[in-house]
Structure formats: C-alpha cells, structure tokens
C-alpha atoms as a PDB file:
ATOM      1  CA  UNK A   1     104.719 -19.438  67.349  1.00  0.00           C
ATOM      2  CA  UNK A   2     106.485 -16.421  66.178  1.00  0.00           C
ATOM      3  CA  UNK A   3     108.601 -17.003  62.998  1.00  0.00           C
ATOM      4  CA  UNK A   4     112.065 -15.825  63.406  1.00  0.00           C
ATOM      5  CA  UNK A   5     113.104 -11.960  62.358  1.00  0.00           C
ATOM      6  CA  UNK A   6     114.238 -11.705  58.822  1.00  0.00           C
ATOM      7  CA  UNK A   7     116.459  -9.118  57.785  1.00  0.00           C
ATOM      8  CA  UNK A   8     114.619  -7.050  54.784  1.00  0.00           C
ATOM      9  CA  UNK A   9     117.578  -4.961  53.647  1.00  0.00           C
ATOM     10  CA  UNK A  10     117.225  -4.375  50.171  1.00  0.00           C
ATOM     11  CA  UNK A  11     113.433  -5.246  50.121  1.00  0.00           C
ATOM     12  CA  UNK A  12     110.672  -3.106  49.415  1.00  0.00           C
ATOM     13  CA  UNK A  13     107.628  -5.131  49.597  1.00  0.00           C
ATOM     14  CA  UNK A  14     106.428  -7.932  50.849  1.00  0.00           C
ATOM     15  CA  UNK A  15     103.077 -10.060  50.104  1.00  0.00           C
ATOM     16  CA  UNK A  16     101.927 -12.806  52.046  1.00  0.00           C
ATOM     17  CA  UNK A  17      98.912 -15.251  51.406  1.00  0.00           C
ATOM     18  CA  UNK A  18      97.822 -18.470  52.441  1.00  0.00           C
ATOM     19  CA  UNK A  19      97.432 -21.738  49.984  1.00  0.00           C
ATOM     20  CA  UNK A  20      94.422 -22.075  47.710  1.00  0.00           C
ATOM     21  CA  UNK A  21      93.134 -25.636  46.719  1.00  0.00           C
ATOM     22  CA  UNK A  22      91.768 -28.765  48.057  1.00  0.00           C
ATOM     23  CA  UNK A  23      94.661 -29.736  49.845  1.00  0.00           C
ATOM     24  CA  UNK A  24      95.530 -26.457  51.104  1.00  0.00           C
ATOM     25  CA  UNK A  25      97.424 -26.189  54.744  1.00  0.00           C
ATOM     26  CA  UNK A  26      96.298 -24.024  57.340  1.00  0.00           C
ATOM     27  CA  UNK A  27      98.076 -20.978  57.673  1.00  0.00           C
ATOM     28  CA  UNK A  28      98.824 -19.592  61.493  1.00  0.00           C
ATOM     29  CA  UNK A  29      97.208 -15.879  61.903  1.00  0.00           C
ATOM     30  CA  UNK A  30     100.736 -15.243  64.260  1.00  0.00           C
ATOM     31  CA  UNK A  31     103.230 -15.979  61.172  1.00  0.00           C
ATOM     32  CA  UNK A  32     101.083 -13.150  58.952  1.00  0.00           C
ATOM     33  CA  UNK A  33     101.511 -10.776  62.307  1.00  0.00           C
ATOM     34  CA  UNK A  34     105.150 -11.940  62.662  1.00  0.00           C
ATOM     35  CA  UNK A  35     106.245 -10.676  59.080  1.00  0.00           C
ATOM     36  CA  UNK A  36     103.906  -7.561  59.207  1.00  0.00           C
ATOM     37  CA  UNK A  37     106.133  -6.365  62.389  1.00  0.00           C
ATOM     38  CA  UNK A  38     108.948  -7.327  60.685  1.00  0.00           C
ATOM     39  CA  UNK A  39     107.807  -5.347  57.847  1.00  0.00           C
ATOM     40  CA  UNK A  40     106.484  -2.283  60.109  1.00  0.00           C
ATOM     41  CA  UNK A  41     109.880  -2.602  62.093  1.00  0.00           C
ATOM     42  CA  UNK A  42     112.036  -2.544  58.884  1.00  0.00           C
ATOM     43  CA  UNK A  43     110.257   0.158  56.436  1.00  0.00           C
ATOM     44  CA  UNK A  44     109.296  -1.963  54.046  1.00  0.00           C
ATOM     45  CA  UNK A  45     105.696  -2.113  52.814  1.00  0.00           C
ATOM     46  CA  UNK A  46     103.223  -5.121  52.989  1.00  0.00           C
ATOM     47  CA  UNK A  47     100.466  -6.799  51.875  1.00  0.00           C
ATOM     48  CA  UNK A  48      97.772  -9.548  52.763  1.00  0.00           C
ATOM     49  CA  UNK A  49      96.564 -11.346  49.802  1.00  0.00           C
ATOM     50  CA  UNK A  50      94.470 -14.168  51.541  1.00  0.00           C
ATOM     51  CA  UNK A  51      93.899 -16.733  54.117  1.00  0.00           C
ATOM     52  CA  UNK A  52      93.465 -19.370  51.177  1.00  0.00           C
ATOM     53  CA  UNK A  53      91.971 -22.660  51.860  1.00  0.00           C
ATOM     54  CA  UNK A  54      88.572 -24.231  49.173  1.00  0.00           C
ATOM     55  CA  UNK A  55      87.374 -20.841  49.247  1.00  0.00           C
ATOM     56  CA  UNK A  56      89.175 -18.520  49.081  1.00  0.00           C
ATOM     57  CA  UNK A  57      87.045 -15.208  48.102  1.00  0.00           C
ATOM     58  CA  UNK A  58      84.993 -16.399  51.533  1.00  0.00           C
ATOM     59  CA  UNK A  59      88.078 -16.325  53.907  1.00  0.00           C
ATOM     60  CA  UNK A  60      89.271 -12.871  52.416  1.00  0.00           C
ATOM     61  CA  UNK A  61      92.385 -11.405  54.328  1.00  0.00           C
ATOM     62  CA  UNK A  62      91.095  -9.253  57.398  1.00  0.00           C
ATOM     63  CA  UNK A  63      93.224 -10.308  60.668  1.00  0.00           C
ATOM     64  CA  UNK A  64      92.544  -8.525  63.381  1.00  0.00           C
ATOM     65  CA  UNK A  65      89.602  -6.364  62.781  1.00  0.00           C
ATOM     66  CA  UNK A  66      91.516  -4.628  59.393  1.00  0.00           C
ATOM     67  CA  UNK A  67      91.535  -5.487  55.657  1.00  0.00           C
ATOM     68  CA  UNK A  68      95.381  -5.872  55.680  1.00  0.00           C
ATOM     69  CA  UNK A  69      95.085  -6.487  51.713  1.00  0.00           C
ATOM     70  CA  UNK A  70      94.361  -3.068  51.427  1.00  0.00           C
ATOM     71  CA  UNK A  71      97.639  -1.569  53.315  1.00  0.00           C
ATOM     72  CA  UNK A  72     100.116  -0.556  51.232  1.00  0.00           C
ATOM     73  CA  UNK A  73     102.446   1.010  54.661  1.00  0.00           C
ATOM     74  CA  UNK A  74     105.694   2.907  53.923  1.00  0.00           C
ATOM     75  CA  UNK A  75     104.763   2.874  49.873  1.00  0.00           C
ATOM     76  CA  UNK A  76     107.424   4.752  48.323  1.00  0.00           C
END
C-alpha cells in the first residue's frame, strides 16, 4: 500500500521510525520506501531511525539490504 505523495516544499529533512513499546503497531516496510522516494524525488534528505517494536536495538533500521539510518541523501 503506497502512501499518497506529499508535497515537501519547504522541507529539508525528513526522519521516519517505527513505534517503540509494548503495544507498539507494526509498521509496513512499503510506507518507509514510499516517503524515501518521495524524499529522493523531491531533494530533500532522509533518515531511518528504526523499525521499533519491544526491541528495538534488535530490529535496527536496514530495509532492503542498506542501513538507511545512516543516509543522510541531498545533505545541504
């Protein structure tokens, strides 16, 4: 389910994580991909914190084979 395009103008970064906690809600690996293209699309720079869930520090914030809380794109 993609998320719908959001219009950036005027933003420079954008972070994204998941919730943290016992009653923490799945978060969909296609709305973190969804805002990264936005993100990629728009010039504005982004950033993975985590997946969330109990443990956090386990589920770390690599989606599709790269640390994405390491990419700092179009930093300026």
């Amino acid at each position: 389910m993609r998320l719908r395009i959001f219009d950036l103008a005027g933003i420079n970064w954008a972070t994204v994580g998941g919730e943290c906690g016992v009653k923490s809600r799945r978060m969909n690996p296609e709305w973190v991909l969804s805002i990264k293209n936005d993100c990629d699309h728009q010039g504005v720079s982004f950033y993975f914190n985590q997946w969330g869930g109990i443990n956090k520090k386990k589920n770390g914030s690599i989606i599709v084979g790269a640390d994405l809380g390491c990419y700092a794109g179009n930093w300026g």
